[in-house]
C-alpha atoms as a PDB file:
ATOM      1  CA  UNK A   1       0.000   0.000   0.000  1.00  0.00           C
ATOM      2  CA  UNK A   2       1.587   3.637  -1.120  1.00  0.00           C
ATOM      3  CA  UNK A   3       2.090   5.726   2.307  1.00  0.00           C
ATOM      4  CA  UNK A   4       0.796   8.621   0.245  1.00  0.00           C
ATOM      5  CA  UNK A   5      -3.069   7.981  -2.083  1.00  0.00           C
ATOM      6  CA  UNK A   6      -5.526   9.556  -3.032  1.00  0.00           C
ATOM      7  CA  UNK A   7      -9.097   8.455  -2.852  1.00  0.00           C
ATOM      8  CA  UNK A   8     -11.213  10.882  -5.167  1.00  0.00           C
ATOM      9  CA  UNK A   9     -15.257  11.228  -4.480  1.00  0.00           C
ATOM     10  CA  UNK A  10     -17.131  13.472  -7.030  1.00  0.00           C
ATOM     11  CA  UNK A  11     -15.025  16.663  -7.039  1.00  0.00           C
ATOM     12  CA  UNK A  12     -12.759  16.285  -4.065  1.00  0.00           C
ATOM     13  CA  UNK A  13      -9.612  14.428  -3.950  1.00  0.00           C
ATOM     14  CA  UNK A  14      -8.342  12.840  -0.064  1.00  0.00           C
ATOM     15  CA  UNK A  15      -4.810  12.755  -0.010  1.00  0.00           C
ATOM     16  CA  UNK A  16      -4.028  10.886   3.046  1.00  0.00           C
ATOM     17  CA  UNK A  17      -0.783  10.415   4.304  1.00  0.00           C
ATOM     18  CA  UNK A  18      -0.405   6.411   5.765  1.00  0.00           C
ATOM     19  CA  UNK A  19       2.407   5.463   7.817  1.00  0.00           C
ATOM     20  CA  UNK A  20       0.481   3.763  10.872  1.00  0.00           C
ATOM     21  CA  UNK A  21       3.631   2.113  12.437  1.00  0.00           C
ATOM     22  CA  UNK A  22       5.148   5.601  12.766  1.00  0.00           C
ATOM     23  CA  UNK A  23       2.218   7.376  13.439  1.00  0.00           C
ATOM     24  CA  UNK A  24       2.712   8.767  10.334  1.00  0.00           C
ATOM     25  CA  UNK A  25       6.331  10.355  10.629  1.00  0.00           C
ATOM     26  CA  UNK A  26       7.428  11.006   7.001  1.00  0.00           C
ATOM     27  CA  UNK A  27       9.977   9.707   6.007  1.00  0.00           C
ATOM     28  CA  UNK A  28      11.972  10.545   2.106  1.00  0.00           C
ATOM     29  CA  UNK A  29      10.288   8.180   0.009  1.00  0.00           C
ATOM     30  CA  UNK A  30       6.928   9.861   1.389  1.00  0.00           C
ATOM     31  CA  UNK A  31       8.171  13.695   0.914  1.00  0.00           C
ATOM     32  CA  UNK A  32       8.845  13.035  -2.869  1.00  0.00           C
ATOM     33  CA  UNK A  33       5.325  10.671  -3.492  1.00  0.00           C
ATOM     34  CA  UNK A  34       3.875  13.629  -1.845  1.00  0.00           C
ATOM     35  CA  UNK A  35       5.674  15.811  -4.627  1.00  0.00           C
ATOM     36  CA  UNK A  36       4.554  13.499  -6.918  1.00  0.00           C
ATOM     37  CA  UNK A  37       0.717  13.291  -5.781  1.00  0.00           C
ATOM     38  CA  UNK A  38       0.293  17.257  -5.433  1.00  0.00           C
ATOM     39  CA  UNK A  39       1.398  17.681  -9.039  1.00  0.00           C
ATOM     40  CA  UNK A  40      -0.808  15.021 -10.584  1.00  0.00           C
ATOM     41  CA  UNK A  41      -3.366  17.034  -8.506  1.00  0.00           C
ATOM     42  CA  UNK A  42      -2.946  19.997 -10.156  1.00  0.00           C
ATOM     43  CA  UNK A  43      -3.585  18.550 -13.516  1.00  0.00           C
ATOM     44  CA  UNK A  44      -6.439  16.947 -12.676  1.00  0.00           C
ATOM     45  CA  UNK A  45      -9.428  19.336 -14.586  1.00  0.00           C
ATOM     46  CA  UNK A  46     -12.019  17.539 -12.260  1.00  0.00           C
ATOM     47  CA  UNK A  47     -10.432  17.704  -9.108  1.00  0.00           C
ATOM     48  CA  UNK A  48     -11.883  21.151  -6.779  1.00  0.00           C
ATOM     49  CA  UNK A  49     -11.084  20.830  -3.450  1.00  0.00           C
ATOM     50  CA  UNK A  50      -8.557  18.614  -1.954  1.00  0.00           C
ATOM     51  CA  UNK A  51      -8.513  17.354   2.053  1.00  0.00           C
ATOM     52  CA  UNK A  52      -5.495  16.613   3.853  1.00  0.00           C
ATOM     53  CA  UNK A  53      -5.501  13.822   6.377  1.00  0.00           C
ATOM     54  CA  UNK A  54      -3.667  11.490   8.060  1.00  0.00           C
ATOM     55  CA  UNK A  55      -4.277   7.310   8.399  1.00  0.00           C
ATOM     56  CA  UNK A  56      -5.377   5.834  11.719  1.00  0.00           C
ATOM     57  CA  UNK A  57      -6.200   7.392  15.310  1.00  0.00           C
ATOM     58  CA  UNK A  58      -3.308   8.357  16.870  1.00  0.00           C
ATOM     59  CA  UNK A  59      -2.123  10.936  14.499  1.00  0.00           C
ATOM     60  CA  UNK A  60      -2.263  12.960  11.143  1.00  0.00           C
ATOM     61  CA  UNK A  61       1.337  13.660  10.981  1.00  0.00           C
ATOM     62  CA  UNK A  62       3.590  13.148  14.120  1.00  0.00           C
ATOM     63  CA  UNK A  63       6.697  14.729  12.447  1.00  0.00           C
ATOM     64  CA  UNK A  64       9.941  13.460   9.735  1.00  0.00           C
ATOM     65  CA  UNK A  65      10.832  10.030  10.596  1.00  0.00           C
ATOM     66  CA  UNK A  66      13.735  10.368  13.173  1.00  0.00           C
ATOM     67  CA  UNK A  67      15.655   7.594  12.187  1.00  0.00           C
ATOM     68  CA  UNK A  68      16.592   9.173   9.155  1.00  0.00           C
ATOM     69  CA  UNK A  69      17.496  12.784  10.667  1.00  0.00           C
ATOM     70  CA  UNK A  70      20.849  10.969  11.800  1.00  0.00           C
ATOM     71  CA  UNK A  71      21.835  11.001   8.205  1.00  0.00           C
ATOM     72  CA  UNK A  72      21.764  14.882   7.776  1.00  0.00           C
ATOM     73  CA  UNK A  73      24.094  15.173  10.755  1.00  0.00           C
ATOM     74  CA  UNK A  74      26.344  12.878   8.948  1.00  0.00           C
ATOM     75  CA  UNK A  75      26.294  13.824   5.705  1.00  0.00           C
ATOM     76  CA  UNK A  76      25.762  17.597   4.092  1.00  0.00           C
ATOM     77  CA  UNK A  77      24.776  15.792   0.801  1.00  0.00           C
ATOM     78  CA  UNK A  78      21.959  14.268   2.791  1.00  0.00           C
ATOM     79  CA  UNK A  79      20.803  17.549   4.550  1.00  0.00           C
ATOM     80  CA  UNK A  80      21.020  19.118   1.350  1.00  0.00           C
ATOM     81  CA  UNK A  81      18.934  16.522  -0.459  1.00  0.00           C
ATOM     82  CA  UNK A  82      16.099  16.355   2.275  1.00  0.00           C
ATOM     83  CA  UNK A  83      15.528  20.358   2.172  1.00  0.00           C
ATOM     84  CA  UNK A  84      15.082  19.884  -1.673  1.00  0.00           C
ATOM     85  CA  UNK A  85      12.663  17.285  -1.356  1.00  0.00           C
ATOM     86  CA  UNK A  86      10.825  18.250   1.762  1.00  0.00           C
ATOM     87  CA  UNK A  87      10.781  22.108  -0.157  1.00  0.00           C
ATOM     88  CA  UNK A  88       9.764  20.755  -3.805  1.00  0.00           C
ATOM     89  CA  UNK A  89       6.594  19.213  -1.338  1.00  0.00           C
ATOM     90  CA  UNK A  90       5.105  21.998   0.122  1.00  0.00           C
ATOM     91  CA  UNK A  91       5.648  24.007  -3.441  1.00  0.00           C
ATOM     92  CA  UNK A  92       3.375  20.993  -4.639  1.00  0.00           C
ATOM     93  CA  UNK A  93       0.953  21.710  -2.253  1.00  0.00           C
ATOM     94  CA  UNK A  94       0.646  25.274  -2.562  1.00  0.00           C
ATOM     95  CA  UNK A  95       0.340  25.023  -6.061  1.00  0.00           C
ATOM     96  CA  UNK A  96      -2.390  23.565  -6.179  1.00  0.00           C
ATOM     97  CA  UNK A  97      -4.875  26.138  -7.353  1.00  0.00           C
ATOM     98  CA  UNK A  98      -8.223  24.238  -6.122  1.00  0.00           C
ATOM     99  CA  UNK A  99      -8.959  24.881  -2.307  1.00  0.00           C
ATOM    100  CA  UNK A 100      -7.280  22.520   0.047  1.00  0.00           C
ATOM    101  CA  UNK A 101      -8.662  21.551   3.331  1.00  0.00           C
ATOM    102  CA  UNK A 102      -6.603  19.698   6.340  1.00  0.00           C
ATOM    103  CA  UNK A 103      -8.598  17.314   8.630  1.00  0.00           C
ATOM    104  CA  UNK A 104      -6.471  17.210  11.773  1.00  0.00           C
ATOM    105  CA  UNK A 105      -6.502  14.850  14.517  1.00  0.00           C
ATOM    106  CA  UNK A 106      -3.996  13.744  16.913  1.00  0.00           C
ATOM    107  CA  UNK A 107      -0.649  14.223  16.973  1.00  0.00           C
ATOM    108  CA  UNK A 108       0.537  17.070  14.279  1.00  0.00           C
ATOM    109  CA  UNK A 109       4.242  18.190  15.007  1.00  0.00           C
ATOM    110  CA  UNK A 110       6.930  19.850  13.233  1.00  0.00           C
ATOM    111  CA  UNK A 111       6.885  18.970   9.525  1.00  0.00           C
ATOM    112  CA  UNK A 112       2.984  18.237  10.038  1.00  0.00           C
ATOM    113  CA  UNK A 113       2.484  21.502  10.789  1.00  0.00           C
ATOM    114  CA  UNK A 114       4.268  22.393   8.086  1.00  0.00           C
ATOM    115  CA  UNK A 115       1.937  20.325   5.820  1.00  0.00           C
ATOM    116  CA  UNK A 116      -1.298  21.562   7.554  1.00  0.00           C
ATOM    117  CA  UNK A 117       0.247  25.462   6.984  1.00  0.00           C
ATOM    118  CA  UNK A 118       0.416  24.668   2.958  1.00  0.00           C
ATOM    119  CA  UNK A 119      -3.760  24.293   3.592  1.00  0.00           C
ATOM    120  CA  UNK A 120      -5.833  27.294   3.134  1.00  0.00           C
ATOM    121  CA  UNK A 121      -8.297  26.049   5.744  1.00  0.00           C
ATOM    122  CA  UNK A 122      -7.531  23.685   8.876  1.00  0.00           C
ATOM    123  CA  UNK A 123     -10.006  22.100  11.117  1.00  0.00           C
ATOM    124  CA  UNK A 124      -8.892  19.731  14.384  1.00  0.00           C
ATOM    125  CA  UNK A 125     -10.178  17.120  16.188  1.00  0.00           C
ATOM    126  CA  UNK A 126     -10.419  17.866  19.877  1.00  0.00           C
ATOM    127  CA  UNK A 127      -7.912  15.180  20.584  1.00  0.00           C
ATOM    128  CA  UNK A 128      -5.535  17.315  18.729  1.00  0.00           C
ATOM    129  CA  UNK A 129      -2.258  18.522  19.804  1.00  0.00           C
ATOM    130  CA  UNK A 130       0.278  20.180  18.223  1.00  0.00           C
ATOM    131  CA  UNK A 131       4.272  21.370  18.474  1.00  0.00           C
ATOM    132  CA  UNK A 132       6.898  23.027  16.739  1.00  0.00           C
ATOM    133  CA  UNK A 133      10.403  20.946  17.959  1.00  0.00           C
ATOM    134  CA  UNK A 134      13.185  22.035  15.954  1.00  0.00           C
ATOM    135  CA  UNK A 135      14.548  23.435  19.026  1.00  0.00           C
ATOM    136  CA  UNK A 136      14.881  20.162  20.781  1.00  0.00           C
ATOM    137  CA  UNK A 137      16.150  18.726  17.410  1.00  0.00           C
ATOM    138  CA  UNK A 138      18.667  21.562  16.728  1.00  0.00           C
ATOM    139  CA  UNK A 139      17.341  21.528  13.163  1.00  0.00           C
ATOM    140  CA  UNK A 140      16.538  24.276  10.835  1.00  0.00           C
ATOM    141  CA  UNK A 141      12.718  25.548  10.140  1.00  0.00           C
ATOM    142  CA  UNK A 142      12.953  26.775   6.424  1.00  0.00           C
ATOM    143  CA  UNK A 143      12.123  29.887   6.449  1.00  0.00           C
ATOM    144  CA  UNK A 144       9.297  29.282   3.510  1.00  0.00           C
ATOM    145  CA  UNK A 145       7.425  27.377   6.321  1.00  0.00           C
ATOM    146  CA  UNK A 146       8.193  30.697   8.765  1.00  0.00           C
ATOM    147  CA  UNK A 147       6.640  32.789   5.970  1.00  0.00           C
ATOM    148  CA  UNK A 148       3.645  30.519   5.464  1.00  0.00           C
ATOM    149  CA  UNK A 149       3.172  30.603  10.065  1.00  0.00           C
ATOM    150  CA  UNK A 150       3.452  33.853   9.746  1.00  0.00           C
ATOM    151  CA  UNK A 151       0.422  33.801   7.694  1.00  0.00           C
ATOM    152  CA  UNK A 152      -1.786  32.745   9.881  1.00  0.00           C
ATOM    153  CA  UNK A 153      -0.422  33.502  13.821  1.00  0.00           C
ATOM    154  CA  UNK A 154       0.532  36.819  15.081  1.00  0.00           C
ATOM    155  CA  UNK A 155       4.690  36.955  14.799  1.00  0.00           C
ATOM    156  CA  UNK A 156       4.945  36.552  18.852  1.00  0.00           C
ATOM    157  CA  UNK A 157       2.669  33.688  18.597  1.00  0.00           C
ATOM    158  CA  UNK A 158       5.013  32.174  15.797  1.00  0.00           C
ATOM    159  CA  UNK A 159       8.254  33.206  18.236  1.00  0.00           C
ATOM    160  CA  UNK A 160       6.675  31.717  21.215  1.00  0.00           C
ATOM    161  CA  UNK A 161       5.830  28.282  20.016  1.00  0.00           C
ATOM    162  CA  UNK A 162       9.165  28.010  18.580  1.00  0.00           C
ATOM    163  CA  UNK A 163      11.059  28.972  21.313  1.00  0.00           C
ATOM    164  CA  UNK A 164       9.896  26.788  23.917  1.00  0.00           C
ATOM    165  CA  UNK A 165       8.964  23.923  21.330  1.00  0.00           C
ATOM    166  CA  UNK A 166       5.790  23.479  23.665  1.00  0.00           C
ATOM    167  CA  UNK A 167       3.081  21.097  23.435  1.00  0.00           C
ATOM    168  CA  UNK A 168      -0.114  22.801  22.705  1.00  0.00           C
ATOM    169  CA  UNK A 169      -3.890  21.197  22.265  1.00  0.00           C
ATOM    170  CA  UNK A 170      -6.960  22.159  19.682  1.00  0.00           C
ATOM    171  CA  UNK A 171      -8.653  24.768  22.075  1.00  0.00           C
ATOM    172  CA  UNK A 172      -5.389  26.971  21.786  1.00  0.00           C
ATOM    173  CA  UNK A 173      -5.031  26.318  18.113  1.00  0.00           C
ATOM    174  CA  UNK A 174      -8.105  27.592  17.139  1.00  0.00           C
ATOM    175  CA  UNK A 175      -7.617  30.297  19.945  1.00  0.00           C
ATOM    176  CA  UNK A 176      -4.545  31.546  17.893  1.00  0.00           C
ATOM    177  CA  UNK A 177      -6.215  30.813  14.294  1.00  0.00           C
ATOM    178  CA  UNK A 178      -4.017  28.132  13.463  1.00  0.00           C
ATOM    179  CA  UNK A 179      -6.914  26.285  12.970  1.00  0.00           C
ATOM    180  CA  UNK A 180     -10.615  27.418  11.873  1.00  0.00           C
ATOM    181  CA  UNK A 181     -12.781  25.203  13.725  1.00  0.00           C
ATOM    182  CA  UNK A 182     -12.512  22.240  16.425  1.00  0.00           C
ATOM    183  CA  UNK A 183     -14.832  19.381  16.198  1.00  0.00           C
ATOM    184  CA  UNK A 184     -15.110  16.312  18.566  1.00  0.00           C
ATOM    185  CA  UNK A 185     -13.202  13.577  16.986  1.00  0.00           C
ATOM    186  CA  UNK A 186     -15.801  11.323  15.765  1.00  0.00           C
ATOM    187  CA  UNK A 187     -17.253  14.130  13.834  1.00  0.00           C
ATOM    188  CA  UNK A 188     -13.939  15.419  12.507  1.00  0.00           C
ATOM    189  CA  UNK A 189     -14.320  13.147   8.956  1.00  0.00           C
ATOM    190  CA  UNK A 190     -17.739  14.418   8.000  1.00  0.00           C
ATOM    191  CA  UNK A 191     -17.733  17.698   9.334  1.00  0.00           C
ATOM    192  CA  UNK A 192     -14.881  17.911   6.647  1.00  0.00           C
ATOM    193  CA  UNK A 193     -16.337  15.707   4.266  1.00  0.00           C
ATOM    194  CA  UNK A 194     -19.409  18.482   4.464  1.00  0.00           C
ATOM    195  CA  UNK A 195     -16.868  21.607   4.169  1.00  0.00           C
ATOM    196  CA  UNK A 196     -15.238  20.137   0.930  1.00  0.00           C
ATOM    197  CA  UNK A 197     -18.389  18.800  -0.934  1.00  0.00           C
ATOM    198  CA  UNK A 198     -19.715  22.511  -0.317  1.00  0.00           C
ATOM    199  CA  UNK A 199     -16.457  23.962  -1.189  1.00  0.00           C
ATOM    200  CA  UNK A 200     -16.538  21.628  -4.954  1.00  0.00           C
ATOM    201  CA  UNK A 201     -20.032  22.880  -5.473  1.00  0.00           C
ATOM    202  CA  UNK A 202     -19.045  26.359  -6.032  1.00  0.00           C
ATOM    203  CA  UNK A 203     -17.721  28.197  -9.247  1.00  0.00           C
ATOM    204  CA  UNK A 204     -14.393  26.585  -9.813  1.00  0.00           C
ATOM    205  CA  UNK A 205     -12.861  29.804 -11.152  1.00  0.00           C
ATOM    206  CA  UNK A 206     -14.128  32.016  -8.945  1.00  0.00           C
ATOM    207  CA  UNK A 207     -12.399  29.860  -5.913  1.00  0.00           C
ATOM    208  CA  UNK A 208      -9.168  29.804  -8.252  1.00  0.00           C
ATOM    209  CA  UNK A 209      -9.784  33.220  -8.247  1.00  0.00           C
ATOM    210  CA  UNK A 210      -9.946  33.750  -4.671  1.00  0.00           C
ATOM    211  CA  UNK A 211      -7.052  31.608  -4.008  1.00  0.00           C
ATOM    212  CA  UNK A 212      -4.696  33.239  -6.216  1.00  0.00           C
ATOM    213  CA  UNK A 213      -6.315  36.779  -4.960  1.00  0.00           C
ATOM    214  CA  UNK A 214      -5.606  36.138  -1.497  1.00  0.00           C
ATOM    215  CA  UNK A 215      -2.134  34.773  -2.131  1.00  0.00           C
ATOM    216  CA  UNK A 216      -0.957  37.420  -3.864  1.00  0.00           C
ATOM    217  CA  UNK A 217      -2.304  40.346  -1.896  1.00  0.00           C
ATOM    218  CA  UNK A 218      -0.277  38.630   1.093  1.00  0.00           C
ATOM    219  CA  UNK A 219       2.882  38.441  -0.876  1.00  0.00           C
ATOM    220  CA  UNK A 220       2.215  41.890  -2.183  1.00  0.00           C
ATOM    221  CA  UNK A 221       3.652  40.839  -5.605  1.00  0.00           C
ATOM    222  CA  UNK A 222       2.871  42.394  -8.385  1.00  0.00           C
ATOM    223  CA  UNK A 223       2.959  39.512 -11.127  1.00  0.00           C
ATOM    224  CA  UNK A 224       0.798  37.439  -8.983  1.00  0.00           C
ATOM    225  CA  UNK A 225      -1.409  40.559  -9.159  1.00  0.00           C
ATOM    226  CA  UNK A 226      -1.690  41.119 -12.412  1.00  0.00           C
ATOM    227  CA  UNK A 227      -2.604  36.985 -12.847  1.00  0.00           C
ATOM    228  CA  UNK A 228      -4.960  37.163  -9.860  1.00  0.00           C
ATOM    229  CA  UNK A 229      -6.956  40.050 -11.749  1.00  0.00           C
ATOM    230  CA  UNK A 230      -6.270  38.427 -14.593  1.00  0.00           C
ATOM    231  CA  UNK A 231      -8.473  35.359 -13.401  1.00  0.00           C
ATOM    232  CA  UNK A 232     -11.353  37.418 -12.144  1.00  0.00           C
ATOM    233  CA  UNK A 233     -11.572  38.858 -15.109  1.00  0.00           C
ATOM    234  CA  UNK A 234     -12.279  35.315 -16.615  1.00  0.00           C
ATOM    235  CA  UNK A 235     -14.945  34.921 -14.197  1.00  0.00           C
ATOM    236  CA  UNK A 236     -16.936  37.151 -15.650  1.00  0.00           C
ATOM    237  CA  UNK A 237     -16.325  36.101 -19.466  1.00  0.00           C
ATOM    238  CA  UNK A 238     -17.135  32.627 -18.551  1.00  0.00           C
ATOM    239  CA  UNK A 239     -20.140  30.010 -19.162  1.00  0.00           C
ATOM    240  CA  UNK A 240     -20.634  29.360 -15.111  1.00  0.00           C
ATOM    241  CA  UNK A 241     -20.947  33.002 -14.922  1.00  0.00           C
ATOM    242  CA  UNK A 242     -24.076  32.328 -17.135  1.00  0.00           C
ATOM    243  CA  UNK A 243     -25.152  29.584 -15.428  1.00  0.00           C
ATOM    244  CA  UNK A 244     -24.934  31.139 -12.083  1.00  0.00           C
ATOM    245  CA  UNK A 245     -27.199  33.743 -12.954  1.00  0.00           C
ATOM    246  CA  UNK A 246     -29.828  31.480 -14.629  1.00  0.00           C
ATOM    247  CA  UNK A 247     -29.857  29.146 -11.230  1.00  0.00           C
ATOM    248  CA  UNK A 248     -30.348  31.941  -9.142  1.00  0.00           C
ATOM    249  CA  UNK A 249     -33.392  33.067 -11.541  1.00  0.00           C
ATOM    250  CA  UNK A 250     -34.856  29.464 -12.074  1.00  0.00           C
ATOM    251  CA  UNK A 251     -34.081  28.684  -8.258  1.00  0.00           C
ATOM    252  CA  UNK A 252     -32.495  26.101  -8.640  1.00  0.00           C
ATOM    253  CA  UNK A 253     -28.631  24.635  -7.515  1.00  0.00           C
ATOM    254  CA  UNK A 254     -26.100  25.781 -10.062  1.00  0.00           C
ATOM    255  CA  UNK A 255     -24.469  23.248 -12.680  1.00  0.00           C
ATOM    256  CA  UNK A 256     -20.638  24.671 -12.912  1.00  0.00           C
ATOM    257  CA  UNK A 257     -18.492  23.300 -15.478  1.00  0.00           C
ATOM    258  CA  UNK A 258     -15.556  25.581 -14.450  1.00  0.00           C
ATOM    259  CA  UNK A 259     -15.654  26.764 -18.347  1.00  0.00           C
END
């Protein structure tokens, strides 16, 4: 069984991450099928929101496999190898120009935070508990995955968490807006199955839209500007813009094509 599938229902594509012996501690081969999964998720014209999650009950993503951290302190080649792959991952993931949701129960530390941060929307189980270690490692936090904290927590926040490398649970996550909602764990799955399904049933460009929008005005760059307006224009010139307005008239759900 691949540590890393994908299970696709109607429009939305689960991308779990399975490594149940390890609670789910990534490890190389998984960093690179993740590379490998985002991309093929990106071409895929019927694919509109993608979930996150991880296998099992004791975690989604408990951090990088330790036993293979002793190999960057023994070899540069080997440190410089993992940052590639672990960095050509979460470029995958934020790539992706659909929505993606994380479903987050358990244990989610270090690089699963890092995964969950590449979502635009996060939602916990109230068994949930995170950290940020690298402290207790002495490893380095790119500074990508900074940029990408510093997104959604305040800068102390960020500081904090990292300098004590401190356990912390759902009710504080959500507190800080790390996550957007908390659920009790047997609800986590549909609660998020619910989120996504409404997510795919809206205008596919005008979430790409959106999601480029947003990204762009936090960056403040100005090509991702001029592509972000660029794509609402689209909206406007397009056949679900049509459609939209006849459903709304007729009363009736919309049929999006994302044409």
């Amino acid at each position: 069984m691949s540590e890393v599938r994908v299970d696709q229902h109607g429009h939305v594509a689960w991308l779990t991450l399975d490594q149940l012996p390890r609670r789910n501690a990534i490890n190389r081969q998984m960093w690179r099928r993740l590379t490998e999964v985002a991309e093929r998720l990106r071409a895929a014209s019927d694919v509109r929101c993608v979930v996150l999650r991880g296998a099992g009950e004791e975690a989604f993503v408990s951090g990088a496999d330790i036993n293979e951290l002793e190999q960057l302190r023994l070899s540069p080649s080997h440190q410089r190898d993992f940052e590639a792959e672990t960095d050509a991952a979460f470029s995958a993931l934020t790539a992706l120009e659909v929505p993606v949701l994380c479903a987050i129960h358990g244990w989610c530390v270090g690089g699963g935070v890092a995964i969950a941060l590449c979502a635009d929307l996060r939602y916990a189980a109230d068994d949930a508990r995170f950290a940020l270690p690298p402290g207790r490692l002495g490893i380095g936090y790119g500074l990508a995955n900074l940029e990408r904290a510093l997104r959604c927590l305040p800068p102390a926040s960020v500081a904090e968490l990292f300098y004590t490398a401190r356990t912390f649970d759902a009710a504080e996550a959500l507190g800080l807006g790390l996550v957007s909602r908390v659920y009790p764990k047997a609800e986590l799955d549909q609660a998020v199955e619910e989120m996504a399904r409404r997510v795919a049933d809206n205008a596919p460009l005008t979430l790409r839209a959106v999601k480029a929008g947003l990204s762009a005005l936090l960056r403040r760059d100005t090509a991702e500007l001029v592509r972000a307006q660029g794509l609402v224009d689209a909206c406007f010139e397009s056949s679900d813009f049509a459609e939209g307005l006849a459903a709304f008239l007729e009363k009736r759900p919309p049929r999006f094509q994302g044409r």
